[in-house]
C-alpha atoms as a PDB file:
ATOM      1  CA  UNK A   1      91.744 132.231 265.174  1.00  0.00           C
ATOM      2  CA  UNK A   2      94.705 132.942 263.084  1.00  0.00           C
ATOM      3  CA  UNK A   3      96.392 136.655 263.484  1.00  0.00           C
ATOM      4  CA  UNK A   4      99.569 137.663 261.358  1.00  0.00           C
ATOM      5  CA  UNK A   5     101.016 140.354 263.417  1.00  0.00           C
ATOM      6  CA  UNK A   6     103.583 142.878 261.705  1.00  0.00           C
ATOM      7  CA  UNK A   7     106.090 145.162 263.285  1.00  0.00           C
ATOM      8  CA  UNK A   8     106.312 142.939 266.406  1.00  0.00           C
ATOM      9  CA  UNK A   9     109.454 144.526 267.342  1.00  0.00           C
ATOM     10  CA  UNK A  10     108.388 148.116 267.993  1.00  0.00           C
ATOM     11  CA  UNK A  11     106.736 149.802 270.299  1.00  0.00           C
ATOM     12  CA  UNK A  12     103.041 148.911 269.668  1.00  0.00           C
ATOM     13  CA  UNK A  13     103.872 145.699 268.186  1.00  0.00           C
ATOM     14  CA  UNK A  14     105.738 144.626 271.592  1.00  0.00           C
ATOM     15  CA  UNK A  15     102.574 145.513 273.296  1.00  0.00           C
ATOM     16  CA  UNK A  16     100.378 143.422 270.898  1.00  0.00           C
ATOM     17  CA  UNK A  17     101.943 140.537 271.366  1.00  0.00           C
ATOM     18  CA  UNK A  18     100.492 140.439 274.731  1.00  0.00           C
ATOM     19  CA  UNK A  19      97.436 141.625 274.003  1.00  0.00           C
ATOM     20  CA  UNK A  20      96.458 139.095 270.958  1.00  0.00           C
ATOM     21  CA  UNK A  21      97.809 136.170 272.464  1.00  0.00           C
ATOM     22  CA  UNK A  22      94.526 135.063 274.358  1.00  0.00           C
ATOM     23  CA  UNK A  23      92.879 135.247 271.181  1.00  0.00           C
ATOM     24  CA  UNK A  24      94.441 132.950 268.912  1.00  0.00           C
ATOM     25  CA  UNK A  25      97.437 131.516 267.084  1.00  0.00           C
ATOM     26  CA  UNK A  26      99.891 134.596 266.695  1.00  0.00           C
ATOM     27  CA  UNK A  27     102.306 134.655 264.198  1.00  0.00           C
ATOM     28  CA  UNK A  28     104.398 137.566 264.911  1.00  0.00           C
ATOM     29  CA  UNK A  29     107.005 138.941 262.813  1.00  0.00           C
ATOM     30  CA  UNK A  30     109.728 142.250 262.894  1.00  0.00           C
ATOM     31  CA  UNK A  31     111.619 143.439 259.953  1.00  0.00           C
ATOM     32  CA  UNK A  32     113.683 140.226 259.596  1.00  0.00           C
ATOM     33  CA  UNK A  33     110.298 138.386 259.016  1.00  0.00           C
ATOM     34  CA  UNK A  34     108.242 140.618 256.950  1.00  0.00           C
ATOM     35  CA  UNK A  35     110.134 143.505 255.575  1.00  0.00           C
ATOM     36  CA  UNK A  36     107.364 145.954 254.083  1.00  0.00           C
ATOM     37  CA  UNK A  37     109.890 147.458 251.249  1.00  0.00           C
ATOM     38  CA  UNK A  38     109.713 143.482 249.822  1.00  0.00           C
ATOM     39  CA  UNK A  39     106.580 143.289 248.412  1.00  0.00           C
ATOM     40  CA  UNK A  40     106.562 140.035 246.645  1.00  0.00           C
ATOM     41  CA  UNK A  41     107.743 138.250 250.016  1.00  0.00           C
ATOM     42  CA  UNK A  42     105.303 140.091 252.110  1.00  0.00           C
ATOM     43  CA  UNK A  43     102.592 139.129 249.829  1.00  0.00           C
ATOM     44  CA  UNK A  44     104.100 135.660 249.999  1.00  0.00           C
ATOM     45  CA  UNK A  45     104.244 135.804 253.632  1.00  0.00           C
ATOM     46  CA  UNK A  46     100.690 136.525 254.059  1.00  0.00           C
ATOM     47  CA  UNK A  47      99.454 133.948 251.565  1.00  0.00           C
ATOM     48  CA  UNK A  48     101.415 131.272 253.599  1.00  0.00           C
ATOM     49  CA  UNK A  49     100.129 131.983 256.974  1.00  0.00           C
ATOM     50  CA  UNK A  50      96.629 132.935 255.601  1.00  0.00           C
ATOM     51  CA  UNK A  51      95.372 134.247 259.017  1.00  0.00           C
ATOM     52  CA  UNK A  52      91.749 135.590 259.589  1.00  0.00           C
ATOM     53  CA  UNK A  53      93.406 138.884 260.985  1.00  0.00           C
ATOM     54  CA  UNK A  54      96.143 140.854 259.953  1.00  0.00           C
ATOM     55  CA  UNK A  55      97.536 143.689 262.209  1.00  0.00           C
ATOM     56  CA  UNK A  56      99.787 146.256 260.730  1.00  0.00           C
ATOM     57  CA  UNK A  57     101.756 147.672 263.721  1.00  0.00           C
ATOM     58  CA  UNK A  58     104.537 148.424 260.926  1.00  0.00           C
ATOM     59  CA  UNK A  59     105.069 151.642 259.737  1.00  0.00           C
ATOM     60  CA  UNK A  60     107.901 154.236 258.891  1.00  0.00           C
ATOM     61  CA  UNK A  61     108.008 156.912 261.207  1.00  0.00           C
ATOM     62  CA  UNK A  62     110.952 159.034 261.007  1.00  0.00           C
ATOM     63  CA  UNK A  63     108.690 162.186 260.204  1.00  0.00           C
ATOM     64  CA  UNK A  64     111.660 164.386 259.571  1.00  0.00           C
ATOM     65  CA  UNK A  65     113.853 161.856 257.581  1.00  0.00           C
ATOM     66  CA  UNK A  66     110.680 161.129 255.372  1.00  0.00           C
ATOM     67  CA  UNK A  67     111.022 164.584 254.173  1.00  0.00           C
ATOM     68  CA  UNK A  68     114.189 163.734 252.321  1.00  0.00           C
ATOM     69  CA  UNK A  69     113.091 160.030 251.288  1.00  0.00           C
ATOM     70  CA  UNK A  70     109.123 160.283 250.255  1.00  0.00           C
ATOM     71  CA  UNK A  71     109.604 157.034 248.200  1.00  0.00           C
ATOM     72  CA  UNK A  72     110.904 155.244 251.408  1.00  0.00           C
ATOM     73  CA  UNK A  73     107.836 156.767 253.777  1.00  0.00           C
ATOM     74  CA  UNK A  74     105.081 155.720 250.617  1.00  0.00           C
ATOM     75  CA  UNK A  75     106.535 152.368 249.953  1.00  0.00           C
ATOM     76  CA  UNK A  76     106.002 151.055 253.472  1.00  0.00           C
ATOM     77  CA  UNK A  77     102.868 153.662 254.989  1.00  0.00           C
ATOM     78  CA  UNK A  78     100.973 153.156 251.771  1.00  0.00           C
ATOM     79  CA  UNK A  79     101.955 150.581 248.678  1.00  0.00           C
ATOM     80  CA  UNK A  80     102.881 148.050 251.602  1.00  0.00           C
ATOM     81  CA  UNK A  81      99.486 148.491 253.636  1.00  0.00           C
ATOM     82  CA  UNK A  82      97.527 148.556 250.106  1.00  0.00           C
ATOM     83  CA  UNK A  83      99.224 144.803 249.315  1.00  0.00           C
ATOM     84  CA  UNK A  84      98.131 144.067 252.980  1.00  0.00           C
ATOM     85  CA  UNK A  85      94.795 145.412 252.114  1.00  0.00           C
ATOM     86  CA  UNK A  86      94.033 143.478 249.219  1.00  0.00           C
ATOM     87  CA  UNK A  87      95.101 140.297 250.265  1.00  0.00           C
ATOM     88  CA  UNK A  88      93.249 140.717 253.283  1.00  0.00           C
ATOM     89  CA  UNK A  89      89.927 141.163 250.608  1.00  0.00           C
ATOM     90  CA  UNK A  90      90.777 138.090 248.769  1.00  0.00           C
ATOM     91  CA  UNK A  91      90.944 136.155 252.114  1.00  0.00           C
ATOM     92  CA  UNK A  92      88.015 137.283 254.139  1.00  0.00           C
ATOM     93  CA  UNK A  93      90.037 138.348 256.997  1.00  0.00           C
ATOM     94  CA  UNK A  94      90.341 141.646 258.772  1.00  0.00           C
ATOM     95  CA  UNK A  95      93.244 143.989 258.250  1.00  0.00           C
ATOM     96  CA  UNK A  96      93.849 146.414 261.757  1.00  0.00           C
ATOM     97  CA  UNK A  97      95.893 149.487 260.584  1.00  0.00           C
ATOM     98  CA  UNK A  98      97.594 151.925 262.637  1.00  0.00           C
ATOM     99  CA  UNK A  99      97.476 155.803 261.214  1.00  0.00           C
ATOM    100  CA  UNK A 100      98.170 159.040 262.766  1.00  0.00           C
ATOM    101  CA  UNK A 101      96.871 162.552 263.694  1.00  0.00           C
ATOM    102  CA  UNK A 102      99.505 163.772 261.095  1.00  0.00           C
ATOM    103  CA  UNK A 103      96.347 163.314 258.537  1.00  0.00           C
ATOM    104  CA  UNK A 104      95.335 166.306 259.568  1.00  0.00           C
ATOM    105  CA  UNK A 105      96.581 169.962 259.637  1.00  0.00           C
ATOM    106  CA  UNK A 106      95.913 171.216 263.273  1.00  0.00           C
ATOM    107  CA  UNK A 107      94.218 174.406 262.308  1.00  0.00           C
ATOM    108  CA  UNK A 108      90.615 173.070 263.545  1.00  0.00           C
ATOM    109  CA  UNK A 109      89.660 174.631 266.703  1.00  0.00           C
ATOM    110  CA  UNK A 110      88.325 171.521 268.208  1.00  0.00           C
ATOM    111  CA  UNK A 111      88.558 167.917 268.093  1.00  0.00           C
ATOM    112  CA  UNK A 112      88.701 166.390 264.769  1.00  0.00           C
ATOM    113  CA  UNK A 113      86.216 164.205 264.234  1.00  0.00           C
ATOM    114  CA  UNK A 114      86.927 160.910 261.649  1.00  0.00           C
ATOM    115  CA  UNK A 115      84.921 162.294 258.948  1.00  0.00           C
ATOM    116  CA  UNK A 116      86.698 165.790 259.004  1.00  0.00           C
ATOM    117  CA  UNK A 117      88.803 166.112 255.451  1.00  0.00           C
ATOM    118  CA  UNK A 118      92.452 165.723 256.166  1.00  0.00           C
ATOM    119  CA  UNK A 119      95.157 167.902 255.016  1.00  0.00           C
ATOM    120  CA  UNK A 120      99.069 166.506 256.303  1.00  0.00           C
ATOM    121  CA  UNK A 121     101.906 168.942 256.263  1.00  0.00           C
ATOM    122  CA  UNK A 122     104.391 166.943 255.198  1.00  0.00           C
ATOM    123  CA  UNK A 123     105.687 163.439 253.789  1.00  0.00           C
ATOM    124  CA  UNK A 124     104.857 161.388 256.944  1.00  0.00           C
ATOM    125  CA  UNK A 125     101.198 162.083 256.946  1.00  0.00           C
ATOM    126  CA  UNK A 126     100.586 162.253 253.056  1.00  0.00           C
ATOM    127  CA  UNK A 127     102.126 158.660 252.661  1.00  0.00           C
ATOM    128  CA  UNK A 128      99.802 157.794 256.297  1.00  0.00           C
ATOM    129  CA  UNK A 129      96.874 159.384 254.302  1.00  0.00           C
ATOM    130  CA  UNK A 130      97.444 157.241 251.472  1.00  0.00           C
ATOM    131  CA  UNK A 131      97.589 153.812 253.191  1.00  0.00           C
ATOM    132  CA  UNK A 132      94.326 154.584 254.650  1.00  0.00           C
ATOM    133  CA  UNK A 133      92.474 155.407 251.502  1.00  0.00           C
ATOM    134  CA  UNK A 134      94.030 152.117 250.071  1.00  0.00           C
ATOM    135  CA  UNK A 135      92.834 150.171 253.070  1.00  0.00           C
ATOM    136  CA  UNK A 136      89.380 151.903 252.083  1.00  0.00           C
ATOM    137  CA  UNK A 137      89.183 151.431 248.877  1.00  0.00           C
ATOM    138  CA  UNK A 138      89.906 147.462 248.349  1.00  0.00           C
ATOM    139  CA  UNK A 139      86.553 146.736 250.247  1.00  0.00           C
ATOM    140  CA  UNK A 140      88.413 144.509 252.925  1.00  0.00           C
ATOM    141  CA  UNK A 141      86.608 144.694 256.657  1.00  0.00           C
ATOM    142  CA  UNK A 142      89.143 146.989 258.457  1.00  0.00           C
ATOM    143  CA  UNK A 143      89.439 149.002 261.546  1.00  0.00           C
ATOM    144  CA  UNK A 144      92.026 151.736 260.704  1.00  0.00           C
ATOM    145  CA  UNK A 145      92.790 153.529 263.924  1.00  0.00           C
ATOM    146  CA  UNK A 146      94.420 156.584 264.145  1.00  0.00           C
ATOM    147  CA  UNK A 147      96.067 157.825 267.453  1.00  0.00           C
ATOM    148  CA  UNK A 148      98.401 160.402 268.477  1.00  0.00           C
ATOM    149  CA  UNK A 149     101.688 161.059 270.394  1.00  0.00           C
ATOM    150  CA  UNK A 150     102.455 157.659 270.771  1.00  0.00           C
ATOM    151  CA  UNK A 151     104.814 156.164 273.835  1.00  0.00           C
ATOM    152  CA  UNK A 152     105.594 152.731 275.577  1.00  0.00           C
ATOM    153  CA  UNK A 153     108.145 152.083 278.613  1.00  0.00           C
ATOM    154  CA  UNK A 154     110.319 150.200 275.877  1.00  0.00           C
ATOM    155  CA  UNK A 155     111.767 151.790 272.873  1.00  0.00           C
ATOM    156  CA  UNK A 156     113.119 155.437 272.088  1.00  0.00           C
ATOM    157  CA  UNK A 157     109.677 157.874 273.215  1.00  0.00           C
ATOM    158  CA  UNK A 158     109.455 161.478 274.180  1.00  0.00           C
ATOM    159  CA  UNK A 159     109.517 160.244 277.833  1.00  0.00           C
ATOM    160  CA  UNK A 160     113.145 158.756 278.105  1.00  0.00           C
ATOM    161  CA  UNK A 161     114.123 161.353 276.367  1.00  0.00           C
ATOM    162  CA  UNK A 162     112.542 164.071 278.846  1.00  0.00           C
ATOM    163  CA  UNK A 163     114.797 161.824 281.537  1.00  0.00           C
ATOM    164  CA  UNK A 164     117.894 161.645 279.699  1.00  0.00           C
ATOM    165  CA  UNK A 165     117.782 165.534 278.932  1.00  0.00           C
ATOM    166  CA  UNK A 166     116.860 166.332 282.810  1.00  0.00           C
ATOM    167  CA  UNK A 167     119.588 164.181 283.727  1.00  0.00           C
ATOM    168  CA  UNK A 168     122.010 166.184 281.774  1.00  0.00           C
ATOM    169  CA  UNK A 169     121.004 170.098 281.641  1.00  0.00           C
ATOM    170  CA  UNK A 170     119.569 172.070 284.561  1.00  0.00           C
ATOM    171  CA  UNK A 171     116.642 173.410 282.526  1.00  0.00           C
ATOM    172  CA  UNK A 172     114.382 172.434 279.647  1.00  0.00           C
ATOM    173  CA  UNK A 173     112.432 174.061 276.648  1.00  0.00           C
ATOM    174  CA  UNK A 174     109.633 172.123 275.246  1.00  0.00           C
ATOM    175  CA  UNK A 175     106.700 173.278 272.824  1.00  0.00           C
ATOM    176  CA  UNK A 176     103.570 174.515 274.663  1.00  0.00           C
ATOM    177  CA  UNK A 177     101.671 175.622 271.336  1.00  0.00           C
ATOM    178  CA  UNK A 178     101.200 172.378 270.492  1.00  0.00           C
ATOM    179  CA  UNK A 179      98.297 170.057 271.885  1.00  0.00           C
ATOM    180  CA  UNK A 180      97.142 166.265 271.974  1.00  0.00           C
ATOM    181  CA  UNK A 181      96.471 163.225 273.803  1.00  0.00           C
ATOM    182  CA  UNK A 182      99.496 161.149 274.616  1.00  0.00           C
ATOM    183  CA  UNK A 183      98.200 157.527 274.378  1.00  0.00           C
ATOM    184  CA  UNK A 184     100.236 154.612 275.499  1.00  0.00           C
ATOM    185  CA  UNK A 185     101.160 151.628 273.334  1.00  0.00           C
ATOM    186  CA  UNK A 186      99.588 149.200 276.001  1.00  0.00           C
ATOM    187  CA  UNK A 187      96.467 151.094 275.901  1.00  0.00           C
ATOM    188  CA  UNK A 188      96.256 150.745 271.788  1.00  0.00           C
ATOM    189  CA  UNK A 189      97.469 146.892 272.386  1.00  0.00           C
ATOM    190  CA  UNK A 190      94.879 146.106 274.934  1.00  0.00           C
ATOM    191  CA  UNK A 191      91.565 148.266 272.650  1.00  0.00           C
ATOM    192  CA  UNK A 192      93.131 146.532 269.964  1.00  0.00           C
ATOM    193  CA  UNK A 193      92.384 142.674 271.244  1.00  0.00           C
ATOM    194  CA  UNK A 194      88.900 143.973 272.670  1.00  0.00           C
ATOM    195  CA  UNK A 195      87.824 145.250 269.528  1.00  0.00           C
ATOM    196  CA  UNK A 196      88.772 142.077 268.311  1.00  0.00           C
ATOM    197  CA  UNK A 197      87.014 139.751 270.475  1.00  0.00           C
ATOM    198  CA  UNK A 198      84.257 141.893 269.857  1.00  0.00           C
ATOM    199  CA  UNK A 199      83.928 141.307 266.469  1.00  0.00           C
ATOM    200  CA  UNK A 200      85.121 137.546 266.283  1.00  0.00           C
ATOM    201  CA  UNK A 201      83.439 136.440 269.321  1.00  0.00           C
ATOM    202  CA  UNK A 202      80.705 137.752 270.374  1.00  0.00           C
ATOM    203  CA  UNK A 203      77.498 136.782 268.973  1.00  0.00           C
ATOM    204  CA  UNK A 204      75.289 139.991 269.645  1.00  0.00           C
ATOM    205  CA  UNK A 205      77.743 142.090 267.977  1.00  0.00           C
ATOM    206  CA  UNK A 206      76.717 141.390 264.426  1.00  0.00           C
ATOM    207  CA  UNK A 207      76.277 144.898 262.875  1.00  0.00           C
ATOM    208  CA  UNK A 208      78.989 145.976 260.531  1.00  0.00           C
ATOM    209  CA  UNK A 209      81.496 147.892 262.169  1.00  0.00           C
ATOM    210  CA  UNK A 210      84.454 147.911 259.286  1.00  0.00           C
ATOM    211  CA  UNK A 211      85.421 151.511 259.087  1.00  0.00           C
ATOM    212  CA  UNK A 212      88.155 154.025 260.599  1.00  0.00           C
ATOM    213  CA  UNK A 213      88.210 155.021 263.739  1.00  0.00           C
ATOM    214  CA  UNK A 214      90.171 157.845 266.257  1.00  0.00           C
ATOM    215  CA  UNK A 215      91.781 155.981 269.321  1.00  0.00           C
ATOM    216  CA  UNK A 216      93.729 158.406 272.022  1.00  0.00           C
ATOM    217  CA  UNK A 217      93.638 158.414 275.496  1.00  0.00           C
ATOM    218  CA  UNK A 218      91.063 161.173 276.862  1.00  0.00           C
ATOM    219  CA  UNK A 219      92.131 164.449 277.690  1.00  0.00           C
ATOM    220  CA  UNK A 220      94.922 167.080 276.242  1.00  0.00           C
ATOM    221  CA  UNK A 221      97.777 168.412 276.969  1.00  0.00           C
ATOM    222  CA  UNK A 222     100.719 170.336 275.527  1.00  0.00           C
ATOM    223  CA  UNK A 223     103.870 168.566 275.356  1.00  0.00           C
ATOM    224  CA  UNK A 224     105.306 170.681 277.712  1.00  0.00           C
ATOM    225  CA  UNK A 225     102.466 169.605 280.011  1.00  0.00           C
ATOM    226  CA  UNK A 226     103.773 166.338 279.357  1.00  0.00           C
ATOM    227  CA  UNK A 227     107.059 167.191 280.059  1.00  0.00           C
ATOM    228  CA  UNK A 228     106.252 168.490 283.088  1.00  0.00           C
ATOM    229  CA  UNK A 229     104.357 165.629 284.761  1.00  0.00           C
ATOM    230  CA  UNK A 230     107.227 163.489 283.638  1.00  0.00           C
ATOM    231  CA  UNK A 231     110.062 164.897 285.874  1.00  0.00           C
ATOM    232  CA  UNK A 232     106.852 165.163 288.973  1.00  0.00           C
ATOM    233  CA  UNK A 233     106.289 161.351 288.626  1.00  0.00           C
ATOM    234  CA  UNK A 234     110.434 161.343 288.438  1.00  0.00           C
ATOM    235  CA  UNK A 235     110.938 163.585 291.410  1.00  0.00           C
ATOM    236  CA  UNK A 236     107.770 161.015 293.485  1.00  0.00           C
ATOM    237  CA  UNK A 237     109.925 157.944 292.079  1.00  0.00           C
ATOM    238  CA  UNK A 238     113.029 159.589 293.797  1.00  0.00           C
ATOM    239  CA  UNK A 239     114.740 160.017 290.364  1.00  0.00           C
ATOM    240  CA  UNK A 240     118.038 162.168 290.632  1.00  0.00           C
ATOM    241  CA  UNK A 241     117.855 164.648 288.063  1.00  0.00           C
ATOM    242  CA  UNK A 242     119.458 167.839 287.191  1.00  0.00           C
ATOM    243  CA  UNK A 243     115.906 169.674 286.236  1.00  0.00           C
ATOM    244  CA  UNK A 244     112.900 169.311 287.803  1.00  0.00           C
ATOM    245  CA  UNK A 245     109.202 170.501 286.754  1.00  0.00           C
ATOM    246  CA  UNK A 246     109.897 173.969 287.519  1.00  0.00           C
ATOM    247  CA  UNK A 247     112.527 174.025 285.072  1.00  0.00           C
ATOM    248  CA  UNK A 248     111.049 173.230 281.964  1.00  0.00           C
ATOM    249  CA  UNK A 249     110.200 176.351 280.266  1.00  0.00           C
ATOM    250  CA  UNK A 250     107.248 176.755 277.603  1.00  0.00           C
ATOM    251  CA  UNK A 251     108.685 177.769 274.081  1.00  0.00           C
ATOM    252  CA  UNK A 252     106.671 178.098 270.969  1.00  0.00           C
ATOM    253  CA  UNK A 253     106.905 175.714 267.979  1.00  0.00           C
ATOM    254  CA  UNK A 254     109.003 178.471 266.149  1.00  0.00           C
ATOM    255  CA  UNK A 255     111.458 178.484 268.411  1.00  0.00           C
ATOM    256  CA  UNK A 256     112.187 174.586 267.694  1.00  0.00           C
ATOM    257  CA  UNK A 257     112.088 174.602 263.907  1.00  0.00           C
ATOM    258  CA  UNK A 258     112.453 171.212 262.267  1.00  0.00           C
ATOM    259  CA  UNK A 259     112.113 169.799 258.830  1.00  0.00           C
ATOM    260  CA  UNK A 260     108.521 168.477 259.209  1.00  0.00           C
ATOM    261  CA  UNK A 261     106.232 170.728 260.031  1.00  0.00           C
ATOM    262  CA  UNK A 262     103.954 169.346 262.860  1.00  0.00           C
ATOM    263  CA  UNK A 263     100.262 169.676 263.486  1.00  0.00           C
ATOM    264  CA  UNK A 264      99.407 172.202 266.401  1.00  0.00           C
ATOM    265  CA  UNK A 265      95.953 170.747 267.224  1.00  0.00           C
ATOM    266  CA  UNK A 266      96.203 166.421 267.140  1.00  0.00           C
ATOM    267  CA  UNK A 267      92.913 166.320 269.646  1.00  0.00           C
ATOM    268  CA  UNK A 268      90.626 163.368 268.201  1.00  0.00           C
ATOM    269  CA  UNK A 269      87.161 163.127 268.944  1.00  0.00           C
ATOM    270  CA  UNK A 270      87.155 159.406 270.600  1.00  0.00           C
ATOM    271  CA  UNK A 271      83.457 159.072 270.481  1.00  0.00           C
ATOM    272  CA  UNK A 272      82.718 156.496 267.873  1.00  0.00           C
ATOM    273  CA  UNK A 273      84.970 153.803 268.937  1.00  0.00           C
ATOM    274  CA  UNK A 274      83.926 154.714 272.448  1.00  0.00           C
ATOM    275  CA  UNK A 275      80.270 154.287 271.627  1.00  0.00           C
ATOM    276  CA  UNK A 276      80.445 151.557 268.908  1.00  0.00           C
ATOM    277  CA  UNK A 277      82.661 149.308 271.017  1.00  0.00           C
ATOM    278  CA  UNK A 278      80.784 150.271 274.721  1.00  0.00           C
ATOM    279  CA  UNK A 279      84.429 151.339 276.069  1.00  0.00           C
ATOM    280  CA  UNK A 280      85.778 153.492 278.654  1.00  0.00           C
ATOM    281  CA  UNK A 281      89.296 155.548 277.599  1.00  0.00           C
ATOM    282  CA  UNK A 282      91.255 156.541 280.372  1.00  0.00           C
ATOM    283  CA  UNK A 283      93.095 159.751 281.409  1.00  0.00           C
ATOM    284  CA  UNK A 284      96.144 160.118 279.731  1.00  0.00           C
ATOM    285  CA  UNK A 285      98.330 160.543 282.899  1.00  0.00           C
ATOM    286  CA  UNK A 286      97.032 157.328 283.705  1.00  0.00           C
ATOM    287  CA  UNK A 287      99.460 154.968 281.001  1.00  0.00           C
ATOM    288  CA  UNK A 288     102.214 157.751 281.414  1.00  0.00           C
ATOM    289  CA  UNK A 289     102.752 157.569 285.462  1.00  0.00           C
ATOM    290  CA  UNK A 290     102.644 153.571 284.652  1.00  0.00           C
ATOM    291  CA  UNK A 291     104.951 153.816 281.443  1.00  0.00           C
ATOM    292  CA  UNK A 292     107.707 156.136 284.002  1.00  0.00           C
ATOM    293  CA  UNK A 293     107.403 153.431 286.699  1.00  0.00           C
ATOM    294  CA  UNK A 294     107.922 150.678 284.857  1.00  0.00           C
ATOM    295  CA  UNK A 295     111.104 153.044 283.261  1.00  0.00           C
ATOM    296  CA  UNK A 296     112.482 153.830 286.258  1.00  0.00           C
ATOM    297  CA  UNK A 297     112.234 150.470 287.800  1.00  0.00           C
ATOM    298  CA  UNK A 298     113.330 148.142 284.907  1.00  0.00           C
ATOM    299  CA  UNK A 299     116.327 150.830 284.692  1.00  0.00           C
ATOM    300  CA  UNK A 300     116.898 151.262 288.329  1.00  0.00           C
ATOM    301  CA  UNK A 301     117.045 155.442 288.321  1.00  0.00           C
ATOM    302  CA  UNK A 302     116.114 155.427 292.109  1.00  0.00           C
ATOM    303  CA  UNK A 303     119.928 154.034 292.442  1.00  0.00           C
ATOM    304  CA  UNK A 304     121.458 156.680 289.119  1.00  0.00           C
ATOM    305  CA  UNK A 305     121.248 159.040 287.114  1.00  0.00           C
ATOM    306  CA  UNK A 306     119.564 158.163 283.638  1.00  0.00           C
ATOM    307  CA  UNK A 307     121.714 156.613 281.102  1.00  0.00           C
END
């Protein structure tokens, strides 16, 4: 099996080249490959590889710079993914697209469930919205997963910063009013190739199962929840901070304004891909007390401070 993986350089796309490599000739490619503001050689790109999957770990997501540069955020999140979406029809293959709780407005009161309409606040999840209904409507077999509050042990994420900004001030503030389900870049990797060898391999799984679907680890929290159980598995790790748990303080969203307005609810109802795909989805806590110990050991914080 041939898989053209994009964005191989980030966060996710690190992950899935792990992940996807029992499964078949990978042809991975970062920015210097595949740059998703070139249309004419992306669409040349895929046409020369002609894999049977294409998995679109790419994606701009500065959602406060895409405030100020819409045509930058809809160029890659949607004209990009619908090039991607159409050559994927004209091929036969199967296009895997990232999206985002940002779809949505975070004024349900619970989970949102995939079918619920969505409404983004700003730039970022308008131009997410619009790859996904491009993905739809070019009639190419798709999974478009959307997930929330993404992090991996490599790359910029919410939890080195949380250690950098305990390793340098003696307390924190960090939103409590808004909640989700941090969800790991391994754990989206390794669902991912599953899903996959679902539908490529095995023969009893013949029933269509194109479609979009919510993917988060189980559970919520606030991210100062998070917070919190970042400088505990810190502290347990022997970490030498200046704040600890105790210190982060609980502040409401309008106390940290920022461009982009951000949902207040991101829970996702994980039920269909949990019950079309016969999988488990673990704790959240689970990924993030293995994302901090692979941190702290790959940057040995037991010896320092954070850099």
């Amino acid at each position: 099996m041939k898989i053209l993986l994009l964005g191989k350089d980030g966060q996710l796309g690190w992950e899935l080249q792990r992940s996807l490599a029992p499964l078949g000739e990978v042809t991975a490619c970062g920015r210097n490959e595949a740059d998703l503001t070139k249309l004419t050689e992306l669409r040349a790109l895929v046409r020369a590889t002609s894999p049977q999957i294409i998995v679109n770990a790419a994606a701009y997501t500065a959602v406060d710079q895409a405030e100020s540069e819409p045509e930058q955020a809809f160029l890659i999140n949607s004209e990009a993914v619908d090039l991607l979406a159409q050559e994927a029809c004209l091929l036969n293959s199967w296009l895997i697209h990232y999206s985002t709780d940002y779809v949505f407005d975070g004024t349900e009161n619970g989970a949102y469930v995939e079918t619920d309409t969505p409404a983004p606040l700003g730039v970022y999840g308008q131009s997410k919205l619009s790859g996904e209904e491009a993905v739809r409507a070019s009639g190419c077999q798709h999974l478009i997963l959307r997930t929330s509050w993404v992090y991996a042990a490599r790359g910029n994420n919410f939890i080195k910063t949380m250690l950098r900004l305990a390793s340098e001030r003696d307390e924190l503030k960090v939103v409590c009013d808004q909640i989700g389900a941090p969800t790991s870049a391994e754990l989206l990797a390794d669902v991912t190739a599953y899903c996959l060898y679902r539908l490529q391999y095995d023969a009893s799984f013949s029933i269509e199962k194109s479609g979009t679907y919510h993917l988060t680890a189980s559970g919520i929290t606030s991210w100062h929840g998070f917070a919190r159980l970042i400088l505990e598995e810190a502290f347990e790790h022997g970490v030498e901070l200046r704040a600890t748990a105790k210190n982060v303080l609980a502040i409401p969203t309008s106390d940290y304004p920022l461009p982009a307005k951000r949902p207040a609810n991101s829970q996702l109802t994980t039920e269909k891909i949990r019950n079309t795909f016969n999988l488990e989805l673990p704790p959240w806590q689970l990924h993030a007390k293995r994302a901090l110990a692979e941190i702290v050991s790959c940057n040995g914080l037991t010896q320092k401070k954070f850099p």
